[in-house]
PDB file of N, CA and C in Angstrom:
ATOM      1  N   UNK A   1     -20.740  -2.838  42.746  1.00  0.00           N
ATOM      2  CA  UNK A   1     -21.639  -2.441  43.806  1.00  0.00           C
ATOM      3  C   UNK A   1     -22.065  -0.996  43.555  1.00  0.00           C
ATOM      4  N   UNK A   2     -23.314  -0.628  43.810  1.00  0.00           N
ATOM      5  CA  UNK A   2     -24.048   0.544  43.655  1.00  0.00           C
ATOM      6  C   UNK A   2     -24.376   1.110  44.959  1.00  0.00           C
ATOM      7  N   UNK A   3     -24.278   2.418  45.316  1.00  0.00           N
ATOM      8  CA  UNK A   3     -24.203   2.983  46.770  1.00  0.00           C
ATOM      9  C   UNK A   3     -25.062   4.345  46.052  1.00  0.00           C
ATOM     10  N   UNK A   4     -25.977   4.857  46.744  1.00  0.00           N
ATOM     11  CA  UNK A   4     -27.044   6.004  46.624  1.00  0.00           C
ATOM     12  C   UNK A   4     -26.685   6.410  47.789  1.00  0.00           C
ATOM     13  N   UNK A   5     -26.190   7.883  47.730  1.00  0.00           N
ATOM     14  CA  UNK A   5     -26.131   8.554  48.853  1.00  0.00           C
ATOM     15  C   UNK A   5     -26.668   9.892  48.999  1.00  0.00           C
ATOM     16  N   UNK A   6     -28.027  10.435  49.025  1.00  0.00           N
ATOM     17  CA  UNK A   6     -28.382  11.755  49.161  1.00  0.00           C
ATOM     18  C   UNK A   6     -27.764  11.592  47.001  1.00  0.00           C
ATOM     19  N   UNK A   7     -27.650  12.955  46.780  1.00  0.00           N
ATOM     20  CA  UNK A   7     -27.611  13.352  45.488  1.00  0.00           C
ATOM     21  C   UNK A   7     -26.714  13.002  44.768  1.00  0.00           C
ATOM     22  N   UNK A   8     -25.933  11.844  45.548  1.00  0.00           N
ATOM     23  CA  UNK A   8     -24.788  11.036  44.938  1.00  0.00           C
ATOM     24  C   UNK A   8     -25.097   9.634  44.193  1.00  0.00           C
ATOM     25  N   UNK A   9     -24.466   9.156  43.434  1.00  0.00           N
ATOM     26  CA  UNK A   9     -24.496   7.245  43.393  1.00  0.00           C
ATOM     27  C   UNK A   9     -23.582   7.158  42.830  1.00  0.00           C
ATOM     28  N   UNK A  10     -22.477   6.432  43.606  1.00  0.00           N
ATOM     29  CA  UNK A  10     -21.642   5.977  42.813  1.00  0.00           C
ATOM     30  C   UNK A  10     -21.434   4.239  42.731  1.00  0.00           C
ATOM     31  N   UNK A  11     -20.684   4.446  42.005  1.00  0.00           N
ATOM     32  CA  UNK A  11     -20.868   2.666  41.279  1.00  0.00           C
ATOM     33  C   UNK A  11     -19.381   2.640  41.709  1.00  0.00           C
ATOM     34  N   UNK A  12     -18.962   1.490  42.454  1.00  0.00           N
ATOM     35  CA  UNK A  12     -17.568   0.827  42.783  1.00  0.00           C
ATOM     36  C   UNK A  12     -17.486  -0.616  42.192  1.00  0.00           C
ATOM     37  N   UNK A  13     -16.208  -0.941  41.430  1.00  0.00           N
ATOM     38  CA  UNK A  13     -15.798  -2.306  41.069  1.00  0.00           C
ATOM     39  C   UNK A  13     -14.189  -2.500  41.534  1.00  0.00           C
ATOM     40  N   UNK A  14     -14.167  -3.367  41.773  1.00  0.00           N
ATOM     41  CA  UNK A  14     -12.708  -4.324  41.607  1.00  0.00           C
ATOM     42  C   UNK A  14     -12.220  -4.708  40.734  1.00  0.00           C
ATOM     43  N   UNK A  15     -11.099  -5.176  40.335  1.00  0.00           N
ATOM     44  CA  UNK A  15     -10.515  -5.507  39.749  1.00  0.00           C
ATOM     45  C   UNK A  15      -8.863  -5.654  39.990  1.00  0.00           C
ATOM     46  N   UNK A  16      -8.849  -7.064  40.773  1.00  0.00           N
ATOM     47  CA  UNK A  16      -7.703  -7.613  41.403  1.00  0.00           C
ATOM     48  C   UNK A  16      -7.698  -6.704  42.248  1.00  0.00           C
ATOM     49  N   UNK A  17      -6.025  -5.576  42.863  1.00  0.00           N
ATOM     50  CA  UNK A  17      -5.624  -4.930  44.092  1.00  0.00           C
ATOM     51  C   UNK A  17      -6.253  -3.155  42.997  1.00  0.00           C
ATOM     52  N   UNK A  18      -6.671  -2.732  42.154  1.00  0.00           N
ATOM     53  CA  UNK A  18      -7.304  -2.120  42.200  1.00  0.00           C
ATOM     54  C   UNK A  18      -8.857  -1.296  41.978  1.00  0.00           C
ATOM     55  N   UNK A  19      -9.618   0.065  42.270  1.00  0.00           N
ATOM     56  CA  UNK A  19     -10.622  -0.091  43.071  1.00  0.00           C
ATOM     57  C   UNK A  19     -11.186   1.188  41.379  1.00  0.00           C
ATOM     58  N   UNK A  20     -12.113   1.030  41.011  1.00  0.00           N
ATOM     59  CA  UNK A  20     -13.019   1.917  40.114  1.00  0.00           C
ATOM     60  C   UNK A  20     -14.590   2.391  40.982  1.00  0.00           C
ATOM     61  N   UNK A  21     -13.765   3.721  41.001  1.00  0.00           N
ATOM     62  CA  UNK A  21     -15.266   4.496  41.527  1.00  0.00           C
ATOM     63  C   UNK A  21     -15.820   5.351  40.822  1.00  0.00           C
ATOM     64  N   UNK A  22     -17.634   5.367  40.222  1.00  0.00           N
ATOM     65  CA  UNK A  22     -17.754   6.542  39.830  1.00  0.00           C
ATOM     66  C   UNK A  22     -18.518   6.857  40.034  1.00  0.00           C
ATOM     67  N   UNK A  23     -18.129   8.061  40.322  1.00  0.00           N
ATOM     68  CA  UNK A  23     -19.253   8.912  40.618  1.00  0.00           C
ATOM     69  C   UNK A  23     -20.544   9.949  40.080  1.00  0.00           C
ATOM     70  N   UNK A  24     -21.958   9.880  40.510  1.00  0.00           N
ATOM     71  CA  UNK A  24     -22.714  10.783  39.070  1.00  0.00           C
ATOM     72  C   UNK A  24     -23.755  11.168  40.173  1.00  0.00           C
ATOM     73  N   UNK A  25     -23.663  12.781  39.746  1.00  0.00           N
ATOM     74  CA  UNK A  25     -24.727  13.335  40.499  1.00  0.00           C
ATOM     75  C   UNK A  25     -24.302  14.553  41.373  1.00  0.00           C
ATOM     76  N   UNK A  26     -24.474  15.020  42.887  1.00  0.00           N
ATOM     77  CA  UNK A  26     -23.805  15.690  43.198  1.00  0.00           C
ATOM     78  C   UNK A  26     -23.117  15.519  44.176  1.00  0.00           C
ATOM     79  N   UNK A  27     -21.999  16.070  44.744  1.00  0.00           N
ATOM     80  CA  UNK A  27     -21.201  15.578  45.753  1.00  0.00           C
ATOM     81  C   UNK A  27     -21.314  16.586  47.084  1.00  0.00           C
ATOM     82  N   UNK A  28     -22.806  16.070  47.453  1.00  0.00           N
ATOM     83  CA  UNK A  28     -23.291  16.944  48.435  1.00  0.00           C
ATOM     84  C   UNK A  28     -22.648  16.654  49.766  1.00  0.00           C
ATOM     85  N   UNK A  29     -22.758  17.184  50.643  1.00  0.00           N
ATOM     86  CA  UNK A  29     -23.032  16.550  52.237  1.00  0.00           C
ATOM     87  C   UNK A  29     -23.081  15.063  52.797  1.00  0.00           C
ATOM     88  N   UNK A  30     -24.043  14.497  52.178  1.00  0.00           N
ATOM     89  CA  UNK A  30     -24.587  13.096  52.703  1.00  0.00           C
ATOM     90  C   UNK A  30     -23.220  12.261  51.468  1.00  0.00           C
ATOM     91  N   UNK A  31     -23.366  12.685  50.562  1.00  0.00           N
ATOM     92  CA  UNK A  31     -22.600  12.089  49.304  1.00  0.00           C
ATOM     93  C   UNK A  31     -21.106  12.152  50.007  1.00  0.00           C
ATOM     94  N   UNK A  32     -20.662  12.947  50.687  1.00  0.00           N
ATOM     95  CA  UNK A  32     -19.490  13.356  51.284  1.00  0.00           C
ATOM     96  C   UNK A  32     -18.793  12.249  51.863  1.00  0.00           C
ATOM     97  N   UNK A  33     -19.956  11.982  53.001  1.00  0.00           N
ATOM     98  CA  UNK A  33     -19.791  11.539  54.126  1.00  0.00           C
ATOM     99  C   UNK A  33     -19.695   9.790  53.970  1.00  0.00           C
ATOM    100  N   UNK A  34     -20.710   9.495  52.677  1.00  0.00           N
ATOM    101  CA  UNK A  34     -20.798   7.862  52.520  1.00  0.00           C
ATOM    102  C   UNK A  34     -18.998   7.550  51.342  1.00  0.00           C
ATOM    103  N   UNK A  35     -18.570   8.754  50.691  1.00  0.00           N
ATOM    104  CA  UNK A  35     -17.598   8.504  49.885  1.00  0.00           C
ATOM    105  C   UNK A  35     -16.336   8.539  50.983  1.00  0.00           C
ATOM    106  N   UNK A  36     -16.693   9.199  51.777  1.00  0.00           N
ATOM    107  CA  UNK A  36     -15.388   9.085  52.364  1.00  0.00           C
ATOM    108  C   UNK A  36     -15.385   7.570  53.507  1.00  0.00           C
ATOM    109  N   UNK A  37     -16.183   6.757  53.659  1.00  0.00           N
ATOM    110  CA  UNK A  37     -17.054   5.780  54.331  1.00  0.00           C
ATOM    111  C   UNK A  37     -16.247   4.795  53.152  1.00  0.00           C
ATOM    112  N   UNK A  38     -16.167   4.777  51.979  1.00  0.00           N
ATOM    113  CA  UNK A  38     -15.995   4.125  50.764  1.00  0.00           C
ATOM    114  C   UNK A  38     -14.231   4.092  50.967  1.00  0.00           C
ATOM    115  N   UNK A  39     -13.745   5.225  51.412  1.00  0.00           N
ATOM    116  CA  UNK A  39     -12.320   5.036  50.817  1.00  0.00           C
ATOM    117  C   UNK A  39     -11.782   4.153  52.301  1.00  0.00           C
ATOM    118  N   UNK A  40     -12.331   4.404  53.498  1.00  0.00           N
ATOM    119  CA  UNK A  40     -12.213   3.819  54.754  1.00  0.00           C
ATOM    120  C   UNK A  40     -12.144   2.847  54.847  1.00  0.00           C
ATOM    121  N   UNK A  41     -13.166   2.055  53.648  1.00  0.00           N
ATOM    122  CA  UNK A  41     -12.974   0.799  53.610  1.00  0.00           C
ATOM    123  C   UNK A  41     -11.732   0.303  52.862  1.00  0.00           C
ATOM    124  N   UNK A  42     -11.332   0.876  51.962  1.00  0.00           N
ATOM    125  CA  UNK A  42      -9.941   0.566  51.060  1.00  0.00           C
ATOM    126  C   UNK A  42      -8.635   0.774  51.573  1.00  0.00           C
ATOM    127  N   UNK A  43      -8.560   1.118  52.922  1.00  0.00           N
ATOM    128  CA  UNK A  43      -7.348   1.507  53.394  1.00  0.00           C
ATOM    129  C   UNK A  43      -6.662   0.625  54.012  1.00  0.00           C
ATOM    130  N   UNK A  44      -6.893  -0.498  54.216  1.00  0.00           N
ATOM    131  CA  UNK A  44      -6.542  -1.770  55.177  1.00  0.00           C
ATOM    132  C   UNK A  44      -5.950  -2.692  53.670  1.00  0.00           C
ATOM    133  N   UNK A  45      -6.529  -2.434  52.576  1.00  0.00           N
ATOM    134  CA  UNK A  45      -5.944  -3.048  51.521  1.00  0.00           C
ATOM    135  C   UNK A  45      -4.365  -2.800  50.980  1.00  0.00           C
ATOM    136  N   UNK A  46      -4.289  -1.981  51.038  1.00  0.00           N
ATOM    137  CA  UNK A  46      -3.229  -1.207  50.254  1.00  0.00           C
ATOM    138  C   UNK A  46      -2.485  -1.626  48.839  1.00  0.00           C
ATOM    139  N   UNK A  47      -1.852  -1.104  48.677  1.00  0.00           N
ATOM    140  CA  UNK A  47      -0.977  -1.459  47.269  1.00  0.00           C
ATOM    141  C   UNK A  47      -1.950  -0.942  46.241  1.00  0.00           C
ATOM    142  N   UNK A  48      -3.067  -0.457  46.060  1.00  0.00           N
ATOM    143  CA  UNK A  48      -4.019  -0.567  44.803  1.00  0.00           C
ATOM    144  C   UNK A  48      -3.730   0.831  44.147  1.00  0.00           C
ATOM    145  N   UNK A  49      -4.830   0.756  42.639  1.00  0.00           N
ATOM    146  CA  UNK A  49      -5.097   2.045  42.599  1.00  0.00           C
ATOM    147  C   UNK A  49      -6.619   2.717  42.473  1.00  0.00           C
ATOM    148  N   UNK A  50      -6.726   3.749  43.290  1.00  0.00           N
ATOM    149  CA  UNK A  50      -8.239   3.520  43.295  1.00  0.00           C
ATOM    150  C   UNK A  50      -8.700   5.086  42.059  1.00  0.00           C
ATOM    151  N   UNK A  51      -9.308   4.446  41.127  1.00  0.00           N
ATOM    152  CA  UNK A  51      -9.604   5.109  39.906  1.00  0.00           C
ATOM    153  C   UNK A  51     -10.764   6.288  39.981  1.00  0.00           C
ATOM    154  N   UNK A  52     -11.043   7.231  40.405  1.00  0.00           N
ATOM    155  CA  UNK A  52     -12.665   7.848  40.673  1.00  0.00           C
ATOM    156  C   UNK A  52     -12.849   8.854  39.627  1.00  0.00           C
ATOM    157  N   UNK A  53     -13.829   8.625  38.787  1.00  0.00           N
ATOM    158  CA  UNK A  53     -14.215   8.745  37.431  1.00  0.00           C
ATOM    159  C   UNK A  53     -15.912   9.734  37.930  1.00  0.00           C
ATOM    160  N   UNK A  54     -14.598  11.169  37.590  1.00  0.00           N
ATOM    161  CA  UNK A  54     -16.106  12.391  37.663  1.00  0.00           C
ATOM    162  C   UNK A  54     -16.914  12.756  36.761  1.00  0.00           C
ATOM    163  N   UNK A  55     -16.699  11.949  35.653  1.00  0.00           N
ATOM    164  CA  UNK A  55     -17.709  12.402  34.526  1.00  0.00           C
ATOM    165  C   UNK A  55     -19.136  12.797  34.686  1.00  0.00           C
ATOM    166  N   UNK A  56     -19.949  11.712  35.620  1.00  0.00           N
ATOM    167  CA  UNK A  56     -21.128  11.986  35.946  1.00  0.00           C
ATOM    168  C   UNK A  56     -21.270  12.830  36.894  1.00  0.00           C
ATOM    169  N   UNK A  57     -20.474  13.663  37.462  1.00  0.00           N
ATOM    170  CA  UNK A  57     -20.755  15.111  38.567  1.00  0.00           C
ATOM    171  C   UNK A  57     -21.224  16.227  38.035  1.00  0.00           C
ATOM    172  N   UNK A  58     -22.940  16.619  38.312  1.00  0.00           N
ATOM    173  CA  UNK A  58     -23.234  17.641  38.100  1.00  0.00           C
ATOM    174  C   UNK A  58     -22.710  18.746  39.039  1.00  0.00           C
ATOM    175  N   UNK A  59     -22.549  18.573  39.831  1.00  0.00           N
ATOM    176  CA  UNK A  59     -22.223  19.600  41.183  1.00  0.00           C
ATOM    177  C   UNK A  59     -20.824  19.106  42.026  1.00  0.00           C
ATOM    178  N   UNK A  60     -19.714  19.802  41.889  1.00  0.00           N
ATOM    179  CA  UNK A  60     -18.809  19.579  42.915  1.00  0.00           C
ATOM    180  C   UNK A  60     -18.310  20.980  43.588  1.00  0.00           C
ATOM    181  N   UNK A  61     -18.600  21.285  44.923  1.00  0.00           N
ATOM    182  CA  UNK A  61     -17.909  22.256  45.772  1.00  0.00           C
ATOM    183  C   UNK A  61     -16.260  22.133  46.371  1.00  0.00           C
ATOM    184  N   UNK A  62     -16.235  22.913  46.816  1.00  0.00           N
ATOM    185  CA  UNK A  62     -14.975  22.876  47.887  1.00  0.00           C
ATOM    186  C   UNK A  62     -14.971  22.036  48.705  1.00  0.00           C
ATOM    187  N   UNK A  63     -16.413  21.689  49.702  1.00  0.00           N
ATOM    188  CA  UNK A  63     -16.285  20.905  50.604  1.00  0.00           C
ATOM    189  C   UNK A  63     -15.904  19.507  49.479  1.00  0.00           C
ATOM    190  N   UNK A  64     -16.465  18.761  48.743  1.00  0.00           N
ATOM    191  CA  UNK A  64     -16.657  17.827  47.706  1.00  0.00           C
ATOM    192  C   UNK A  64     -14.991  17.695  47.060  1.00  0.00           C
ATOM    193  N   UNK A  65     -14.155  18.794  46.954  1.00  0.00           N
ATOM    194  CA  UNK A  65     -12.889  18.663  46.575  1.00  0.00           C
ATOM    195  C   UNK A  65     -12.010  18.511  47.411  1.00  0.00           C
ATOM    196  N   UNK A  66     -12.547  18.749  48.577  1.00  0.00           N
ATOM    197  CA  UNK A  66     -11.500  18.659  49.808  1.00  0.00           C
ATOM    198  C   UNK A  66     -11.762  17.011  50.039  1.00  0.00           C
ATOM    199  N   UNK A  67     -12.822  16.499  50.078  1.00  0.00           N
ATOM    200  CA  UNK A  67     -13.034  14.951  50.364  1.00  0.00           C
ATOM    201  C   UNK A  67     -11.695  14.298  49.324  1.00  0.00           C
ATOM    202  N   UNK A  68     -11.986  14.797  48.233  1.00  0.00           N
ATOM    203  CA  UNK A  68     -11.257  14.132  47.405  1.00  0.00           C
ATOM    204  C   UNK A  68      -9.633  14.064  47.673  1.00  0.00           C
ATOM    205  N   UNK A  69      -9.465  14.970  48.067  1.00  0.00           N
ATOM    206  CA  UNK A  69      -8.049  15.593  48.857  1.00  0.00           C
ATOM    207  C   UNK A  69      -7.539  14.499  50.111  1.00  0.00           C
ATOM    208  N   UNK A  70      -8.610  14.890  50.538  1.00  0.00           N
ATOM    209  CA  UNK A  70      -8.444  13.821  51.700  1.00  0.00           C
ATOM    210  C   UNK A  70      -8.241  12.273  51.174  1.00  0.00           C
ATOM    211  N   UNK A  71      -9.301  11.813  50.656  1.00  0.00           N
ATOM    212  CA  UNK A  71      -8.856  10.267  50.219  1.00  0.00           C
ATOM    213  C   UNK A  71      -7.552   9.803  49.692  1.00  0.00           C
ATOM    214  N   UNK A  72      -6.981  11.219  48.688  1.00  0.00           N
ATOM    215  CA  UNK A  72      -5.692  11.147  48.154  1.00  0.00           C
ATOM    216  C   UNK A  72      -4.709  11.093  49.356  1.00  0.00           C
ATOM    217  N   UNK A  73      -4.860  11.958  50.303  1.00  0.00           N
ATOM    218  CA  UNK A  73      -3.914  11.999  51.330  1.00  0.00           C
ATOM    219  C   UNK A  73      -3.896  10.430  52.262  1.00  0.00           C
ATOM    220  N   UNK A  74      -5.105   9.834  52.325  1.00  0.00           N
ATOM    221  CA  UNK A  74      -5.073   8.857  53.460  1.00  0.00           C
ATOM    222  C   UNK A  74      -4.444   7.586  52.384  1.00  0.00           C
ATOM    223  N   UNK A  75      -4.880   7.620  51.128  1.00  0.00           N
ATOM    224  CA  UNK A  75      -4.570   6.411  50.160  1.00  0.00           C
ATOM    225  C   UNK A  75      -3.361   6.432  50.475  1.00  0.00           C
ATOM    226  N   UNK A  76      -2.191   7.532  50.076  1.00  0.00           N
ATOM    227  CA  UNK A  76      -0.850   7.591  50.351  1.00  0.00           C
ATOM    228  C   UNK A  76      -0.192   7.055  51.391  1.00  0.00           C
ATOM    229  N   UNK A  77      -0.685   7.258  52.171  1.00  0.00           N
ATOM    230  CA  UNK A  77      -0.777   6.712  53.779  1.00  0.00           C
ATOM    231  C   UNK A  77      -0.105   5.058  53.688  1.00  0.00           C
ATOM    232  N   UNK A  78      -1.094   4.655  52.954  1.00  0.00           N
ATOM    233  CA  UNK A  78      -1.144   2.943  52.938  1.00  0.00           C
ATOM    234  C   UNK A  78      -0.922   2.507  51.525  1.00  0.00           C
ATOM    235  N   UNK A  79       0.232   3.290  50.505  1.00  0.00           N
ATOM    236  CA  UNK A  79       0.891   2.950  49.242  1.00  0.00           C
ATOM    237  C   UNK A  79      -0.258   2.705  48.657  1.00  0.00           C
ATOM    238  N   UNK A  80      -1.017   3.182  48.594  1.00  0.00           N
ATOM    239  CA  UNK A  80      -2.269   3.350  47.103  1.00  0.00           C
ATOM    240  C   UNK A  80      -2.067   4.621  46.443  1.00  0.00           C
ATOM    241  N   UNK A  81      -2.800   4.739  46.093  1.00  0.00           N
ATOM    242  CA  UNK A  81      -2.996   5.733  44.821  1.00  0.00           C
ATOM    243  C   UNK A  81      -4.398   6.305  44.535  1.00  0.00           C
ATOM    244  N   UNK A  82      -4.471   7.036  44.173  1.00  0.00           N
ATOM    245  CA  UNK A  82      -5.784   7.895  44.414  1.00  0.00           C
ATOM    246  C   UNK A  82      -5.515   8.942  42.468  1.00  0.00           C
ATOM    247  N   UNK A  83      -6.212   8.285  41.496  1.00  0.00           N
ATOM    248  CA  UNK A  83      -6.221   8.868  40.239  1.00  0.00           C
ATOM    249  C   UNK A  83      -7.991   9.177  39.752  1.00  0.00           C
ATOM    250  N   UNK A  84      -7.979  10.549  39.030  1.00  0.00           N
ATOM    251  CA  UNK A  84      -8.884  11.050  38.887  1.00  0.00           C
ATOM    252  C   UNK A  84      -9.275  11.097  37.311  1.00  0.00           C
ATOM    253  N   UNK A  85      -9.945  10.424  36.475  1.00  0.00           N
ATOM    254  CA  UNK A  85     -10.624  10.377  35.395  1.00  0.00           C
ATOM    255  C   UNK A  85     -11.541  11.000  34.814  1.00  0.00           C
ATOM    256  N   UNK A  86     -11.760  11.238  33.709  1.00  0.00           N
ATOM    257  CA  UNK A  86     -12.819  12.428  32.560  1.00  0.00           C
ATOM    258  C   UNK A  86     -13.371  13.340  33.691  1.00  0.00           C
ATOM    259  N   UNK A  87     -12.464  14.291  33.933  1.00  0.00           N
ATOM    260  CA  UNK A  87     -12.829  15.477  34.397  1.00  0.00           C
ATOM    261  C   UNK A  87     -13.408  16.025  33.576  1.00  0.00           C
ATOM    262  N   UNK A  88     -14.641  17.092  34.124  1.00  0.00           N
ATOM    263  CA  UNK A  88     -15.395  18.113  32.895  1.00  0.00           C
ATOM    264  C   UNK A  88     -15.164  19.107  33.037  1.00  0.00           C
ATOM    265  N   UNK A  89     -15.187  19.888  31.746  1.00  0.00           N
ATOM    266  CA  UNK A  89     -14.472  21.234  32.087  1.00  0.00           C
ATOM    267  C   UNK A  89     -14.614  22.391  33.282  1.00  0.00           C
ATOM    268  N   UNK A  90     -16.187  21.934  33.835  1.00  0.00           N
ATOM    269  CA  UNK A  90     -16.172  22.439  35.668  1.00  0.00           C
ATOM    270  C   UNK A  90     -14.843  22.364  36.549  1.00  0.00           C
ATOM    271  N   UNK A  91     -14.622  20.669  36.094  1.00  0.00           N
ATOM    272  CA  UNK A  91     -13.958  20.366  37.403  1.00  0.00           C
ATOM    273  C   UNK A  91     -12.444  20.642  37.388  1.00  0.00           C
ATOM    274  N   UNK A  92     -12.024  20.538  36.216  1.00  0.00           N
ATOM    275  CA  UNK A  92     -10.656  21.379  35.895  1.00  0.00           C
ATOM    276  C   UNK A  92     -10.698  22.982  35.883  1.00  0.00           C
ATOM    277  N   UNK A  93     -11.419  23.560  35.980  1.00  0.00           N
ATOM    278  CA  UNK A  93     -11.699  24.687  36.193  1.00  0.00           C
ATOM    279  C   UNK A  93     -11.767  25.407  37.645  1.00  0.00           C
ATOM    280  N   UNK A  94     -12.223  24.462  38.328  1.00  0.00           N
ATOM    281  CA  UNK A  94     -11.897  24.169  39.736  1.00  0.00           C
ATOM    282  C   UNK A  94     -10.617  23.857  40.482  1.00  0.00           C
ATOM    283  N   UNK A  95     -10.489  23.133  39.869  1.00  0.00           N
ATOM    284  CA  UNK A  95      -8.926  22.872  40.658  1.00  0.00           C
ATOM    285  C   UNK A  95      -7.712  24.059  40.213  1.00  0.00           C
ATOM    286  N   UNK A  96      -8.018  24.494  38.923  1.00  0.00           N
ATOM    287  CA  UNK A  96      -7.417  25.361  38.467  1.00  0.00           C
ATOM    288  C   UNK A  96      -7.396  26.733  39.162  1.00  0.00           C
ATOM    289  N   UNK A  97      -8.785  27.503  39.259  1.00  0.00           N
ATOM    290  CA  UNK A  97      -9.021  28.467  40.759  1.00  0.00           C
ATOM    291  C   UNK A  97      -8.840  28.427  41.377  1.00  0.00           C
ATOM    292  N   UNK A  98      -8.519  27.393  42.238  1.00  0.00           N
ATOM    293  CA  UNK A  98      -8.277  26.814  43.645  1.00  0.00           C
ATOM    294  C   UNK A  98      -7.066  26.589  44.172  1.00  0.00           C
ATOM    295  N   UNK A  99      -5.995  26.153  42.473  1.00  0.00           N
ATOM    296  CA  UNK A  99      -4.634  26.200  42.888  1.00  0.00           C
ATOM    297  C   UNK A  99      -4.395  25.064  43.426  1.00  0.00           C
ATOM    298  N   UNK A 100      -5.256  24.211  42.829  1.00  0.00           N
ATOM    299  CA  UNK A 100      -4.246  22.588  43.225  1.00  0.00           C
ATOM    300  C   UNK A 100      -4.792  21.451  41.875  1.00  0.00           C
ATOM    301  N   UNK A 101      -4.498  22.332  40.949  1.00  0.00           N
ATOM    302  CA  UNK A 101      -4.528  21.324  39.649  1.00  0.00           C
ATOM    303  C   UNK A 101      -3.296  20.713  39.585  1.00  0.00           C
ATOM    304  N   UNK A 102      -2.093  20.698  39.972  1.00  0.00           N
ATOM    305  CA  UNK A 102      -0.640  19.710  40.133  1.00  0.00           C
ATOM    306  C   UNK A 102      -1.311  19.040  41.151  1.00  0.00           C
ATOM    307  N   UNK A 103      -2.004  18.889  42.010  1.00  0.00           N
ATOM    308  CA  UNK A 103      -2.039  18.250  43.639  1.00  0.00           C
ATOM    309  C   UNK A 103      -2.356  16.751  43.548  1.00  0.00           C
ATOM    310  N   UNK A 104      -3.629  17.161  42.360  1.00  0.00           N
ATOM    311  CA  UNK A 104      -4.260  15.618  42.485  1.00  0.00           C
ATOM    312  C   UNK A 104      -3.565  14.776  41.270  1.00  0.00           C
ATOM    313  N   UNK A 105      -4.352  13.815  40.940  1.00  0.00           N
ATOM    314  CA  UNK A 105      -3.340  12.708  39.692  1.00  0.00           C
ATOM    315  C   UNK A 105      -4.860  13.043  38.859  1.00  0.00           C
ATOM    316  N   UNK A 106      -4.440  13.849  37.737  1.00  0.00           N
ATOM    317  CA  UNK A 106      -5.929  13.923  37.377  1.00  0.00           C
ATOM    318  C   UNK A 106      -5.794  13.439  35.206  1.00  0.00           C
ATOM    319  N   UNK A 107      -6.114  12.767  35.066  1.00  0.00           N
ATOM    320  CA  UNK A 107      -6.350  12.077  33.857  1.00  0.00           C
ATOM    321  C   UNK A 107      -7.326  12.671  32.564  1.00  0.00           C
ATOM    322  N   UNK A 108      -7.370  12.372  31.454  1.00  0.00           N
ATOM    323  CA  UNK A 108      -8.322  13.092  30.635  1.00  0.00           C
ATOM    324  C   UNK A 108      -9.809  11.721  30.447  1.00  0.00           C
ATOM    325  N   UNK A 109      -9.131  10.349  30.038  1.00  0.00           N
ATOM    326  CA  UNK A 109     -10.437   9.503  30.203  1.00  0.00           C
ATOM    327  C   UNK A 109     -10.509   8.766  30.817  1.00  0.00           C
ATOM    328  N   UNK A 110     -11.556   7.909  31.026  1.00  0.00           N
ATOM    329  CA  UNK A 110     -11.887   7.009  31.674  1.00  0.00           C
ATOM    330  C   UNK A 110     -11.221   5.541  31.746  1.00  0.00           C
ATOM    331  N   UNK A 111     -10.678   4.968  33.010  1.00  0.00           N
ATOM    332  CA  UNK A 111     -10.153   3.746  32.805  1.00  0.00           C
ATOM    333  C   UNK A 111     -10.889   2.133  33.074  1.00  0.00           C
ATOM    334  N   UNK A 112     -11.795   2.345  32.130  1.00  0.00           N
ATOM    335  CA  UNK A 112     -13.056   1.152  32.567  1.00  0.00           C
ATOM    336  C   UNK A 112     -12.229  -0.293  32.132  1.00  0.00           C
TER     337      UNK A 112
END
């Protein structure tokens, strides 16, 4: 499934109890608000792991890393998992400034 949100699109698949999201573009405001809309729906599932693959992020902020934060926190909630794929050197660079590069589950490639 394909979801356009403001300067976002990310592409979600299944595969059995876990969830591949990726994301390309920027993780604006509107993009925020429909991704976190996305993980809302995965929380009644549980047991999975939900994969979100930033390769295609031209733009990620604070607000945009905190979403991500959040999904990790609510996944936990309901025994999922929340793992982060081909980070670009932005986005490790980010978490690294920020002081929560241990926080998230963050991976070097992609798990297609």
């Amino acid at each position: 499934m394909r979801v356009d949100a403001g300067a976002l699109t990310m592409s979600v698949r299944r595969s059995g109890e876990d969830v591949f999201i990726e994301l390309s573009g920027e993780l604006d405001t509107v993009g925020r608000l429909r991704f976190r809309e996305q993980i809302g729906e995965l929380l009644g599932r549980g047991g999975g792991t939900v994969t979100v693959d930033v390769a295609g992020l031209q733009l990620i902020d604070i607000p945009g890393l905190a979403a991500l934060l959040r999904a990790d926190l609510l996944l936990r909630r309901v025994h999922s998992e929340l793992r982060i794929s081909s980070p670009t050197p932005a986005f490790a660079a980010l978490l690294r400034e920020t002081g929560l590069d241990g926080r998230l589950r963050v991976g070097e490639g992609s798990r297609r």
